[in-house]
Each structure stands twice: as structure tokens, then as C-alpha cells.
C-alpha atoms as a PDB file:
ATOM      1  CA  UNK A   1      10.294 -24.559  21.681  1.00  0.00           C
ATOM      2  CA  UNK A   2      13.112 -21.948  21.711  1.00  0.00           C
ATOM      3  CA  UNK A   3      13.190 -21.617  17.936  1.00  0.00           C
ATOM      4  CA  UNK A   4       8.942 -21.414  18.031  1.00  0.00           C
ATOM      5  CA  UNK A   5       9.270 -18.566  19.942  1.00  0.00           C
ATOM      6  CA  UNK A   6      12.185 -17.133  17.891  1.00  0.00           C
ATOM      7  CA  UNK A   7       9.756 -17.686  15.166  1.00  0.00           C
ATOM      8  CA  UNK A   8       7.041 -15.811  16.895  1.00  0.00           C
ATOM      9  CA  UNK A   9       9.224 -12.800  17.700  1.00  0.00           C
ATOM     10  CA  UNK A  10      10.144 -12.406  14.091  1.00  0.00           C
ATOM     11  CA  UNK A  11       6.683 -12.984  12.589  1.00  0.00           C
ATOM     12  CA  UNK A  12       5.144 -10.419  15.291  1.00  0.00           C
ATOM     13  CA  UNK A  13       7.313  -7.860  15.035  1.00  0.00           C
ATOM     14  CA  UNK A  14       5.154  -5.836  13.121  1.00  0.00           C
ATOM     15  CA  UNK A  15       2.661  -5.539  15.783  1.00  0.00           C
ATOM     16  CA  UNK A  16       5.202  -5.073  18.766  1.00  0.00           C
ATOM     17  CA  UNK A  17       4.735  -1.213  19.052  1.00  0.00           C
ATOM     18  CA  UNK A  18       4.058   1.580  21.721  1.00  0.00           C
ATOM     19  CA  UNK A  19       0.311   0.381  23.073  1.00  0.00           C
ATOM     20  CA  UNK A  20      -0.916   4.189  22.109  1.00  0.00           C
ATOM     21  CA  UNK A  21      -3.617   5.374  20.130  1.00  0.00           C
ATOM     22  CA  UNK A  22      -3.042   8.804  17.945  1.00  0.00           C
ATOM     23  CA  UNK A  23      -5.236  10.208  15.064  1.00  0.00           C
ATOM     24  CA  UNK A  24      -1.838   8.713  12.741  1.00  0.00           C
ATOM     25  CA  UNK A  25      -2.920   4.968  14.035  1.00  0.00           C
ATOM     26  CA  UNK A  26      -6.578   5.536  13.624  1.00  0.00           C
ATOM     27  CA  UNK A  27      -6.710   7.314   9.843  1.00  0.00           C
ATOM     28  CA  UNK A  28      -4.183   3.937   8.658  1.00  0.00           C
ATOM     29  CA  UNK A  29      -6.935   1.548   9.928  1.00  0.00           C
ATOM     30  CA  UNK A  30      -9.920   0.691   7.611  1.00  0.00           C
ATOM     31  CA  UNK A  31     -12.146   0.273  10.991  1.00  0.00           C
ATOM     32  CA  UNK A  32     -12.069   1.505  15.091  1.00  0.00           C
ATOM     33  CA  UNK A  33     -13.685  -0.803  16.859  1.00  0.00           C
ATOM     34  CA  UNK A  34     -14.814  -0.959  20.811  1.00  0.00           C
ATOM     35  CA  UNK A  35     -15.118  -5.278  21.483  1.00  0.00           C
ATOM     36  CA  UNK A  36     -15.736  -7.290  24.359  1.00  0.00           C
ATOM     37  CA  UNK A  37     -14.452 -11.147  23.969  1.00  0.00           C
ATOM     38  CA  UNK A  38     -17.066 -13.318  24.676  1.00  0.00           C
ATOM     39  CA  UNK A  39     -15.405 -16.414  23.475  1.00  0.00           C
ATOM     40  CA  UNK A  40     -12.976 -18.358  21.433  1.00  0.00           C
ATOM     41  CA  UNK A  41     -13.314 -21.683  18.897  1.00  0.00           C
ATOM     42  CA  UNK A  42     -10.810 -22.753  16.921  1.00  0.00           C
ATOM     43  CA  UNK A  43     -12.141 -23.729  13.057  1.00  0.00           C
ATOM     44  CA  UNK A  44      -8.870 -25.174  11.308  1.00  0.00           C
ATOM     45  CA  UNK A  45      -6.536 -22.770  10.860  1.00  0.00           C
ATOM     46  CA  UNK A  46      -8.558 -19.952  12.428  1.00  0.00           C
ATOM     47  CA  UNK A  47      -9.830 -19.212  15.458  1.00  0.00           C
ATOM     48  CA  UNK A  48     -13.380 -17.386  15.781  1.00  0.00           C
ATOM     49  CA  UNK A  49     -14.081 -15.232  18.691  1.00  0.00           C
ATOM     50  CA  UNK A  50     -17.491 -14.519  20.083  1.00  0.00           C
ATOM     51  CA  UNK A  51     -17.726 -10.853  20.152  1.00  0.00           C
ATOM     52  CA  UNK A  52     -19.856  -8.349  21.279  1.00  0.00           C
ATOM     53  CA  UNK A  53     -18.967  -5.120  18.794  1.00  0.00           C
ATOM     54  CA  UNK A  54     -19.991  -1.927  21.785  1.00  0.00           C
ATOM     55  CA  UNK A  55     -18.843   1.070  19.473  1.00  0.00           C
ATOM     56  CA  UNK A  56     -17.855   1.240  16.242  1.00  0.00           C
ATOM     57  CA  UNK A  57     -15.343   4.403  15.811  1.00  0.00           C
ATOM     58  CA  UNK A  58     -14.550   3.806  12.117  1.00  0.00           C
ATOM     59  CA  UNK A  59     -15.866   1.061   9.694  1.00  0.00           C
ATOM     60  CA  UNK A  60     -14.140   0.614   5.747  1.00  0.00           C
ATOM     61  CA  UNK A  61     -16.069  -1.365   3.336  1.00  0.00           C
ATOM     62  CA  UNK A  62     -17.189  -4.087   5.915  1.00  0.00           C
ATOM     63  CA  UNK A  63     -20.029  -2.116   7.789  1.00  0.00           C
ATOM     64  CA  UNK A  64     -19.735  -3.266  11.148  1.00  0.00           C
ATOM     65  CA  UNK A  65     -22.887  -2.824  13.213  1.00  0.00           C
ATOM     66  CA  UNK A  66     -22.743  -3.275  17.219  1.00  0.00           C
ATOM     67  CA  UNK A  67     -23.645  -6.208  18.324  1.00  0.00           C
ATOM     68  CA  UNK A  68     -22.839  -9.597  18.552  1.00  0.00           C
ATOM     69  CA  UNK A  69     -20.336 -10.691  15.856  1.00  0.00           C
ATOM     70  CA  UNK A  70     -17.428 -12.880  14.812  1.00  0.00           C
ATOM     71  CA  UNK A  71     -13.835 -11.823  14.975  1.00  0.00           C
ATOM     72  CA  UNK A  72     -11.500 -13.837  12.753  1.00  0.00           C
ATOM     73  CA  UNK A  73      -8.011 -14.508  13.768  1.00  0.00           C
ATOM     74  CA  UNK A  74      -5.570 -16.859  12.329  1.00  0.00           C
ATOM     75  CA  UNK A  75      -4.638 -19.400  14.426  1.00  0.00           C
ATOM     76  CA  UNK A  76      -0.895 -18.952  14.225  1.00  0.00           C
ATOM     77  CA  UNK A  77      -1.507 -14.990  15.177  1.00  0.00           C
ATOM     78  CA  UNK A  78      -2.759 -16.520  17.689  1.00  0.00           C
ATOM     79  CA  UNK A  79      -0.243 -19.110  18.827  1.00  0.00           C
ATOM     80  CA  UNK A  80       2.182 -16.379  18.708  1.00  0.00           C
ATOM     81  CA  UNK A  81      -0.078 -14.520  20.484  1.00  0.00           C
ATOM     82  CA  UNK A  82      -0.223 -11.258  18.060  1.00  0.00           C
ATOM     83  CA  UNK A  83      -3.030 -10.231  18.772  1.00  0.00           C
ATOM     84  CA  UNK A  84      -3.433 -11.068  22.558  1.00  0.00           C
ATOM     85  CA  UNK A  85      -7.271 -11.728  22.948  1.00  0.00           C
ATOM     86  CA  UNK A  86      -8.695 -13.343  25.998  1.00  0.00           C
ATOM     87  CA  UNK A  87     -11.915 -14.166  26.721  1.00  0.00           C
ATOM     88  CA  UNK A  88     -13.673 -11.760  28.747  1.00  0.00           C
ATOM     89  CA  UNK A  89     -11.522  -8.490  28.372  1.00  0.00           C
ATOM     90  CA  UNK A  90     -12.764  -5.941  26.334  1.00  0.00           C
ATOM     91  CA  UNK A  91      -9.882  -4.116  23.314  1.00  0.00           C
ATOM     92  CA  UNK A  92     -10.024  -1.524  21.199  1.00  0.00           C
ATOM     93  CA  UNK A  93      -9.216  -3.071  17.702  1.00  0.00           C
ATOM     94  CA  UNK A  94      -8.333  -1.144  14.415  1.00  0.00           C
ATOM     95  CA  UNK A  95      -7.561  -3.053  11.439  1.00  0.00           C
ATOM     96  CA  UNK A  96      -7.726  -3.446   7.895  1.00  0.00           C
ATOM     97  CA  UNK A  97     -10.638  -4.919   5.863  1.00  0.00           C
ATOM     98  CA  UNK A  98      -9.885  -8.351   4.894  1.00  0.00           C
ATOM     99  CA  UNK A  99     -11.817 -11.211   3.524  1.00  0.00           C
ATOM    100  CA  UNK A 100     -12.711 -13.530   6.234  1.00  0.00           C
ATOM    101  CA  UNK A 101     -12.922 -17.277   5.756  1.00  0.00           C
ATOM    102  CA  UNK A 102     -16.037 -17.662   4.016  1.00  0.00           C
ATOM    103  CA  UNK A 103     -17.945 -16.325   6.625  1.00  0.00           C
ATOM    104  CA  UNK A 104     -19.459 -12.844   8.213  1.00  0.00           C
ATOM    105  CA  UNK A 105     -17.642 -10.662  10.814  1.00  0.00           C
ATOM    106  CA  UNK A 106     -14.125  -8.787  11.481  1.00  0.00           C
ATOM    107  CA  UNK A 107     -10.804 -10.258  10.763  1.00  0.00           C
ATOM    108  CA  UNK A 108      -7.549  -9.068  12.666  1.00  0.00           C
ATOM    109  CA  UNK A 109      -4.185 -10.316  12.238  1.00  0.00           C
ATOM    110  CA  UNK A 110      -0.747  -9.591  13.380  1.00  0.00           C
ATOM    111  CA  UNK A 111      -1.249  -5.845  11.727  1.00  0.00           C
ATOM    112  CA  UNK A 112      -3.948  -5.368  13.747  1.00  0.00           C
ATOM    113  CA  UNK A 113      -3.936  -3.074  16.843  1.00  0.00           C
ATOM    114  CA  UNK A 114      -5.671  -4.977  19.533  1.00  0.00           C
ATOM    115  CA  UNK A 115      -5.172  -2.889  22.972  1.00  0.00           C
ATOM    116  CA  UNK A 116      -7.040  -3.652  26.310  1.00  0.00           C
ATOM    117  CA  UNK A 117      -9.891  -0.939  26.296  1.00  0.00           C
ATOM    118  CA  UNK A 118      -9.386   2.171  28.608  1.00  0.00           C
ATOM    119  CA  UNK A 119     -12.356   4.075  29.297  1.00  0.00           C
ATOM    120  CA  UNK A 120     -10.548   7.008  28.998  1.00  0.00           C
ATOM    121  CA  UNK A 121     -10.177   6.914  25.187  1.00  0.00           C
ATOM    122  CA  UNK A 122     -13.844   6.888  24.293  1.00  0.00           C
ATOM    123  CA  UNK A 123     -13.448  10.923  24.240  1.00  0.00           C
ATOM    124  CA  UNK A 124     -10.264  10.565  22.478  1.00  0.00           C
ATOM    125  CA  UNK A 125     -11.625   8.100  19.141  1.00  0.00           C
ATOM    126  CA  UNK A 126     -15.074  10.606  19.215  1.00  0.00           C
ATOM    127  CA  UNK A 127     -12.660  13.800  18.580  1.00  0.00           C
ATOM    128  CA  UNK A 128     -10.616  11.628  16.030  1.00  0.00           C
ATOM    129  CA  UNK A 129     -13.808  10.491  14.285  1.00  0.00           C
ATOM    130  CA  UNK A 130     -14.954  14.269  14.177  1.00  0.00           C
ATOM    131  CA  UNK A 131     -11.433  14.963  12.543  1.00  0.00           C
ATOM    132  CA  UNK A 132     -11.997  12.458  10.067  1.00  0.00           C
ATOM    133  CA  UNK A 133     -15.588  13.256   9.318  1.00  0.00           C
ATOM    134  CA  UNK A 134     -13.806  17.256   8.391  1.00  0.00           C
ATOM    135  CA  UNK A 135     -11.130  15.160   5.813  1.00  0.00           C
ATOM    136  CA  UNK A 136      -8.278  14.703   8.304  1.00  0.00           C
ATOM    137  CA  UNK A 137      -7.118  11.408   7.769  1.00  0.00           C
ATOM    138  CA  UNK A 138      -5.553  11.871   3.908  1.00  0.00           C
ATOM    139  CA  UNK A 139      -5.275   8.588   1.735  1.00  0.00           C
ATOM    140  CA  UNK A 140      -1.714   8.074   0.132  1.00  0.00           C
END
């Protein structure tokens, strides 16, 4: 069990940062995303979580519309529990586009920025969408 967790602190470290959003973290994601957990199922080596998209902040090539959706999470992301998603809470999740397994909806994985939503930042992602929108967020 030791050396599990050992595993799971090496393979997460990626996603172990300050639990902060700035305009740097949103213009690196692909999509912003406002999500309440409705539920989990695990399908082989994925779990899919019953969403319920409330705002969408940012969308790449995926076009995610509010509403209810599938989230995509691999299931060793979340055995090591990066990202932490339970049931019932509601995050803020940024990510990149990926392909999900042969099916519709979001994928995150351990480079995914899954934070427990504070209403407090709803102002905050509006003004950083507006920044975008004026050609703020520069592409490398």
C-alpha cells in the first residue's frame, strides 16, 4: 500500500499546485468550466461522471454546452485521486481537449485543474473571459 501511494505522489505531482485561479491558469486551458457532480460509474479503465455543465467560461475545439454531460476520468487519476471529484460538490474544471473514450463529453486527467467551486470567482472567470475575448491569453 505504501509504495501505491508513493506511486500516486509521483504520478500526481503535476497537479499538486496552489488551489488558485489567475488569467496565467485560465489562457493554458483549452476549456473553463463551472460542474456540479451528479454521479460516478466506473467503465473499465475509466470512470464517467454524471455532470451537470452550469457555466462554461472557455470551451477549445470540444464545444461544451451547459447541461447535463459526461466527464471522463481515468480510473487510475482517480485511484490516486488527481482529480478529487465527489459526487455532489460542484468544481471549477479547466483542462485540455482530449479525445474521450469513444464517447461524448469532457475528459480531465491529472493536468486538469479541478477546484471546489467558490462563488466568489464567477466575477473573476467573466473579467478573464473579457480579457481573452480582447487577445489576452497569447498562444506559444
Amino acid at each position: 500500500m505504501v509504495s501505491r501511494l508513493r506511486d500516486c505522489d509521483s504520478y500526481c505531482k503535476a497537479s499538486k499546485g496552489k488551489l488558485k485561479i489567475n488569467m496565467k491558469k485560465y489562457c493554458k486551458k483549452d476549456y473553463a468550466v463551472q460542474v456540479h457532480i451528479l454521479k460516478a460509474d466506473k467503465a473499465a479503465e475509466w470512470w464517467k461522471f454524471t455532470v451537470n455543465i452550469i457555466s462554461v467560461y472557455k470551451q477549445g475545439e470540444s464545444r461544451i454546452r451547459r447541461g447535463d454531460q459526461f466527464l471522463w476520468v481515468r480510473a487510475k487519476d482517480v485511484a490516486c485521486k488527481c482529480p478529487k471529484i465527489k459526487p455532489g460538490k460542484k468544481y471549477l474544471l479547466l483542462g485540455n481537449d482530449e479525445d474521450s473514450p469513444g464517447q461524448s463529453g469532457v475528459v480531465a486527467d491529472k493536468g486538469s485543474l479541478v477546484i471546489q467551486w467558490r462563488d466568489t470567482w464567477a466575477r473573476r472567470l467573466r473579467k478573464f473571459q473579457q480579457r481573452e475575448k480582447k487577445g489576452k491569453c497569447k498562444k506559444p
